[in-house]
Protein backbone atom coordinates (compact mmCIF):
# COMPACT_ATOMS: atom_id res chain seq x y z
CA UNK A 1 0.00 0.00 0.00
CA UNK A 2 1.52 3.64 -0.43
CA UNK A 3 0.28 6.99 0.16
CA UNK A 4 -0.12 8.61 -3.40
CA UNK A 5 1.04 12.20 -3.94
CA UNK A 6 -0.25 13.62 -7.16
CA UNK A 7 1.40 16.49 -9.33
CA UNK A 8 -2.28 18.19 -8.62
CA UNK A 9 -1.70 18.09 -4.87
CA UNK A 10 -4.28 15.41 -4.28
CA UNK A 11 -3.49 13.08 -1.52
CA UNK A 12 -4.52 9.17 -1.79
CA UNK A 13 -3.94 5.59 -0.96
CA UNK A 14 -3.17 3.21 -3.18
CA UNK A 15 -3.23 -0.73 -3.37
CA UNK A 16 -4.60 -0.95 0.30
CA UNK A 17 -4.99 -4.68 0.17
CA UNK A 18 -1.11 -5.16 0.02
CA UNK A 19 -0.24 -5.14 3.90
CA UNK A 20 3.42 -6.34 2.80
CA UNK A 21 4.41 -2.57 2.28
CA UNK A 22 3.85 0.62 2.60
CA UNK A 23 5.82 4.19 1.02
CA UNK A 24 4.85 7.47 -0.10
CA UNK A 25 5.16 7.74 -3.91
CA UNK A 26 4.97 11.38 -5.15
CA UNK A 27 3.85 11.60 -8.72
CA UNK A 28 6.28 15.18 -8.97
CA UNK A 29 9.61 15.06 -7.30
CA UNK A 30 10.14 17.06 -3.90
CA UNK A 31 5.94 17.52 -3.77
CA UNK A 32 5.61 15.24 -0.05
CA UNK A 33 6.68 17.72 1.53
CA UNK A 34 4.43 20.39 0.62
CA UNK A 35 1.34 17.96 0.39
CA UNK A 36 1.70 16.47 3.39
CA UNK A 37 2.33 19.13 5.90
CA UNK A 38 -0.64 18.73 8.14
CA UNK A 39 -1.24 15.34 8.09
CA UNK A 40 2.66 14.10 8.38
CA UNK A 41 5.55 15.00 9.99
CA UNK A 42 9.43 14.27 8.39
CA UNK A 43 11.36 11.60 10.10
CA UNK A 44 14.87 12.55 8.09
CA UNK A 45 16.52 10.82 5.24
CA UNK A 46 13.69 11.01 3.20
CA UNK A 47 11.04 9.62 5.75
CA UNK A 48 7.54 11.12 7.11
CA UNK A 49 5.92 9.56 10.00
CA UNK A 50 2.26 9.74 9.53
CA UNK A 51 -0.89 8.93 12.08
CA UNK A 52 -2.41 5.99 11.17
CA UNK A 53 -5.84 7.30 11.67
CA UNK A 54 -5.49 9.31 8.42
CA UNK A 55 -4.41 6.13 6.57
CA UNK A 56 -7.46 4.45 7.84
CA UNK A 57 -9.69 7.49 6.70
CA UNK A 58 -7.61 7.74 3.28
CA UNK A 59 -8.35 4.37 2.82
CA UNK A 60 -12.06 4.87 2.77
CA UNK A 61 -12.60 1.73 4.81
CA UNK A 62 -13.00 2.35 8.36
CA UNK A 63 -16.18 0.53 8.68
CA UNK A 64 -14.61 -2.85 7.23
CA UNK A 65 -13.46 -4.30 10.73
CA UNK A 66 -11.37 -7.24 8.64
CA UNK A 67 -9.32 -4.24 6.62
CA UNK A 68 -8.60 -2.07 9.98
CA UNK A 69 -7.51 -5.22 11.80
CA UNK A 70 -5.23 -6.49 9.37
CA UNK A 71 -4.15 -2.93 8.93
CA UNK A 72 -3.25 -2.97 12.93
CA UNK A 73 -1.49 -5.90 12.64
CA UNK A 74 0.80 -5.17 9.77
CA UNK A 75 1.75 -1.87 12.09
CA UNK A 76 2.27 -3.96 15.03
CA UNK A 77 5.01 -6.21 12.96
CA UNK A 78 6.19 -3.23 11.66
CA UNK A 79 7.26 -1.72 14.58
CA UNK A 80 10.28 -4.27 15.22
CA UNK A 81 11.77 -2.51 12.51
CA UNK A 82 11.19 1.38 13.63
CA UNK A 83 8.46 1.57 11.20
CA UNK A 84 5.72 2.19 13.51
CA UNK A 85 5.10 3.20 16.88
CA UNK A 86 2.13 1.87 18.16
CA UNK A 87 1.97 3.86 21.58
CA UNK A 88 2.22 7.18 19.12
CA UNK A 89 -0.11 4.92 16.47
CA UNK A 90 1.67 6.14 13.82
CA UNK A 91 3.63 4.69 10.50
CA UNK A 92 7.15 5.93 8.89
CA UNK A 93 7.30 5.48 4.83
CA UNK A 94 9.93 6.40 2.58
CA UNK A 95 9.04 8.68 -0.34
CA UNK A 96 9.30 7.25 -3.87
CA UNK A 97 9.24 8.56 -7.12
CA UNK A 98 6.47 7.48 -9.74
């Protein structure tokens, strides 16, 4: 799954079934930054942590208990790895370019 950045300034998320990854792609280099202020905050080397209520509400499927559940649990193996804090319950992605 990855938080899509478009040139336009529209924020989305993308391929929310895949719960093997997750980045920030932005469709025009150097436009995370910008876009996300507000909803992320930078983590360095090209990292944003972000809460992981606004990925649930970007993903447009709070209601589906199965979705949010497996979306919990891919945070909670995550975090091992310094890619989530689940006191905070937030996420860290890397941006990419597309």
């Amino acid at each position: 799954m990855f938080i899509f950045v478009a040139a336009g300034g529209k924020v989305s998320l993308r391929d929310s079934d895949n719960m093997r990854a997750f980045s920030i792609v932005e469709e025009q280099p150097g436009s995370a930054a910008v876009r996300l202020a507000g909803i992320a905050n930078a983590a360095g080397e090209n990292h944003y942590w972000l809460d992981a209520a606004v990925v649930i509400e970007l993903s447009g499927r709070q209601d589906d208990a199965q979705w949010v559940a497996a979306f919990w649990d891919m945070l909670a193996m995550a975090e091992a790895y310094g890619y989530s804090d689940m006191t905070e319950k937030r996420v860290k992605a890397h941006v990419e370019q597309g």
